[in-house]
Protein backbone atom coordinates (compact mmCIF):
# COMPACT_ATOMS: atom_id res chain seq x y z
CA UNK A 1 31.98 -20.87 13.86
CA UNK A 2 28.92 -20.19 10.98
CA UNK A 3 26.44 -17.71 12.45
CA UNK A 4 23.02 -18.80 12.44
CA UNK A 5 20.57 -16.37 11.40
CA UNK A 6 16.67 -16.86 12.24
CA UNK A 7 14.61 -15.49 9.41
CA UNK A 8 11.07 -13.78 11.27
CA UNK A 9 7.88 -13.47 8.76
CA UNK A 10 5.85 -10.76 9.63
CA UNK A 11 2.84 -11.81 11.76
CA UNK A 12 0.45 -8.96 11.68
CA UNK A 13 0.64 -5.45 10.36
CA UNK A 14 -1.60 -2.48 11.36
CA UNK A 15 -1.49 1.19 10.94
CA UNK A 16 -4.35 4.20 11.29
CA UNK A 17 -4.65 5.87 8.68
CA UNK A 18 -6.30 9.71 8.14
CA UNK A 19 -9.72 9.40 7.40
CA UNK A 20 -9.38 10.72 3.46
CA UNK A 21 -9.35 9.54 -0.13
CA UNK A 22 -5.58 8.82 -0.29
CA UNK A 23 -5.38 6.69 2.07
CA UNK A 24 -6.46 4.00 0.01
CA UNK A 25 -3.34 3.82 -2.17
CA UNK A 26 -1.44 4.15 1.04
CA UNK A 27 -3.40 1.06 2.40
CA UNK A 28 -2.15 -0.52 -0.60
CA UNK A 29 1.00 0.56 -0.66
CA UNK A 30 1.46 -1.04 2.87
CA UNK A 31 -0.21 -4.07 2.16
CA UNK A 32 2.30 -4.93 -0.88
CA UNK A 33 5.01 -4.33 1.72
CA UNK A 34 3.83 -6.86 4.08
CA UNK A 35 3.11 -9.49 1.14
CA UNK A 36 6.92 -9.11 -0.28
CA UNK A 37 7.74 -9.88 2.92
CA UNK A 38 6.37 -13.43 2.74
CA UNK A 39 7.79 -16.23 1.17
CA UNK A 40 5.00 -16.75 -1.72
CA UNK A 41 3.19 -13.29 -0.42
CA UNK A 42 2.64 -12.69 -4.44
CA UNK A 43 -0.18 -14.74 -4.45
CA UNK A 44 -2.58 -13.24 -2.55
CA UNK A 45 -1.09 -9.41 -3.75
CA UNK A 46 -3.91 -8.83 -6.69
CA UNK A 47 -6.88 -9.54 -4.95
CA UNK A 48 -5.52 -8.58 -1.70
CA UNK A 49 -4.77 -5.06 -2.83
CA UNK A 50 -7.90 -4.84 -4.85
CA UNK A 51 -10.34 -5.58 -1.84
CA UNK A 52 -8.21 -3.59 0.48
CA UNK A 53 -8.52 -0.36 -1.61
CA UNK A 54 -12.57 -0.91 -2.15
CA UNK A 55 -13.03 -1.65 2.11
CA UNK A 56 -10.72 1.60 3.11
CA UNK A 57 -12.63 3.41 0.55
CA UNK A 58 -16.11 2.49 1.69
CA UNK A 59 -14.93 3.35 5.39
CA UNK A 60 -13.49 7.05 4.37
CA UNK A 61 -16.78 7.68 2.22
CA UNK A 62 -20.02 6.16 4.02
CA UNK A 63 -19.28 6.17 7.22
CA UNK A 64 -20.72 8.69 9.86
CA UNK A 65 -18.20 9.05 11.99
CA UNK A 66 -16.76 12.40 12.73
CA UNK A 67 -13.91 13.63 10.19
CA UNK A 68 -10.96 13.41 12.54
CA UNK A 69 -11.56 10.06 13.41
CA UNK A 70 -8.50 7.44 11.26
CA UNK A 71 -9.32 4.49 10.08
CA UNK A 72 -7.72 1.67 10.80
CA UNK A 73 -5.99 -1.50 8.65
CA UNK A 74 -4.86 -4.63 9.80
CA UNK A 75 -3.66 -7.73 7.75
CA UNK A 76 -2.48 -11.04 8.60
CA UNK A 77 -1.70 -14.56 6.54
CA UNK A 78 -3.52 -17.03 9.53
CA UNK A 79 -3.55 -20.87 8.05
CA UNK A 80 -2.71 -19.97 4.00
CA UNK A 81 -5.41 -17.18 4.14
CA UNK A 82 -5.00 -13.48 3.62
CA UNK A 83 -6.92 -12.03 6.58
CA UNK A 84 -7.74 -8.00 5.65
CA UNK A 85 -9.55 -5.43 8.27
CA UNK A 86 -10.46 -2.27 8.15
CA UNK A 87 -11.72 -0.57 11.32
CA UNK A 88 -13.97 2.85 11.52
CA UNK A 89 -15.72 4.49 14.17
CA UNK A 90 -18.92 5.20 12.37
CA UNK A 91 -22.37 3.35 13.14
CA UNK A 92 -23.24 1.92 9.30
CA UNK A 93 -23.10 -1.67 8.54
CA UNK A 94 -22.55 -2.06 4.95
CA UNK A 95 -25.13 -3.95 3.01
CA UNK A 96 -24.45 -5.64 -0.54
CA UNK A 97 -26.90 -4.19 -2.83
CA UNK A 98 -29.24 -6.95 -4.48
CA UNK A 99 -28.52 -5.52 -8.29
CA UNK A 100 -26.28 -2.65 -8.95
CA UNK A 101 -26.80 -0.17 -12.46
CA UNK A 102 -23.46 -1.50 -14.49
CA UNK A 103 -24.02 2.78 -15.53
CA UNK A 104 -23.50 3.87 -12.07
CA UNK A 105 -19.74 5.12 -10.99
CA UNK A 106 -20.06 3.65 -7.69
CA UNK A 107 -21.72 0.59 -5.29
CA UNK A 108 -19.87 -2.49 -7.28
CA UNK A 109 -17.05 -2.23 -4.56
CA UNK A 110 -19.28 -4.78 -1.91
CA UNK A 111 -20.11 -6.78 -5.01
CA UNK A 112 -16.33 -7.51 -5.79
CA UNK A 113 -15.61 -8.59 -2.18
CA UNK A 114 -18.41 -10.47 -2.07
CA UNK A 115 -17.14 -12.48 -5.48
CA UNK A 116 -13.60 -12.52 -5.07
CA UNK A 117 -13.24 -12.87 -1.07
CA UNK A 118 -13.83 -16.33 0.60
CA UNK A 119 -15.42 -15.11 3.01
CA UNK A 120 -16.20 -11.32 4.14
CA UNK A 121 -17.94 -10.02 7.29
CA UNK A 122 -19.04 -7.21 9.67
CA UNK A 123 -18.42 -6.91 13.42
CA UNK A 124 -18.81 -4.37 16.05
CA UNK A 125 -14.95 -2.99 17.65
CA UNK A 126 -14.69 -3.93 21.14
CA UNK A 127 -14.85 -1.13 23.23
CA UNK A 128 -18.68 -0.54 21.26
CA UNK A 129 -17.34 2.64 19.15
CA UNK A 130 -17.30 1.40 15.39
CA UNK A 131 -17.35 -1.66 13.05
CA UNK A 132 -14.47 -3.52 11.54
CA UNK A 133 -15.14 -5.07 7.70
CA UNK A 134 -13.06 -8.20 7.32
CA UNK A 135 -12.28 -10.86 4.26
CA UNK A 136 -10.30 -14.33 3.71
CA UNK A 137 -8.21 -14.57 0.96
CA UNK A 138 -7.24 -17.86 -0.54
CA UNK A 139 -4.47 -18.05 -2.22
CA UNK A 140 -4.10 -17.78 -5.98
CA UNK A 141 -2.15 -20.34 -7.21
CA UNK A 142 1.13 -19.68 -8.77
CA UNK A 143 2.62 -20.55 -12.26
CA UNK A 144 3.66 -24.24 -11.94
CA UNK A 145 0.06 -24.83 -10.10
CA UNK A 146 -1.48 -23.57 -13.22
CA UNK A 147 0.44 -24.96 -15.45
CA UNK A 148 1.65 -28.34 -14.09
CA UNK A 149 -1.11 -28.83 -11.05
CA UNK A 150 1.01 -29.61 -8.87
CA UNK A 151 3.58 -27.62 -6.17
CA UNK A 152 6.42 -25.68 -7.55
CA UNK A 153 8.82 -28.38 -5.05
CA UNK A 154 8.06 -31.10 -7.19
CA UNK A 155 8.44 -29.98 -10.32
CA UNK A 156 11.58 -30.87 -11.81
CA UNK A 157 13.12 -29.53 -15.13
């Protein structure tokens, strides 16, 4: 008798991370995990890891919290969306800058959510310690969407 085997997608990951400069590329590193993970998880993968490095960054760098506290990441595909948070226990809300100096090394990372997220917001942790920064992530659309405008299923070669 065949075997039937039930293939489980990830639902949610999370993980604390230290509250230090690599843990940005570590972010990222866990985030392309997740994503291969999914059937079609490519498509969100560039932007995805992009925004993810910029809101871990901003949480290690401006926020007020003590130095031992972690930081924490959380991602999620809920209804075709790439849901990204990242958690800190520091007071700050961040604020996108009305014009940013193109001359200045830092500050554009708000501006790039901002552009390439759907949508992007602030909200206070429960428990009242902290902030969590979130974004929506639409999908980009694959080769044969780009090419043909239409679903990879109904192409036909």
């Amino acid at each position: 008798m065949p075997s039937l085997r039930t293939v489980r997608r990830p639902r949610e990951f999370a993980a604390r991370l230290p509250s230090q400069d690599d843990s940005a590329p570590l972010a990222r590193a866990f985030l392309r995990a997740y994503l291969a993970g999914l059937p079609r998880g490519e498509r969100y993968s560039d932007i995805g890891e992009l925004l993810l490095g910029e809101l871990v960054a901003n949480a290690v760098r401006h926020s007020d919290a003590p130095l031992d506290r972690l930081v924490e990441v959380r991602f999620a595909v809920v209804a075709d969306r790439l849901r990204l948070e990242v958690h800190d226990a520091g007071s700050g809300r961040p604020t996108l800058r009305p014009s940013v100096d193109l001359e200045e090394e830092c500050g554009r990372g708000l501006l790039l959510v901002d552009e390439l997220a759907e949508r992007w917001g602030c909200c206070p942790r429960a428990g009242g310690i902290g902030k969590f920064v979130w974004v929506l992530i639409s999908p980009a659309p694959g080769f044969t969407e780009l090419v043909f405008g239409r679903s990879p299923r109904l192409v036909t070669v």
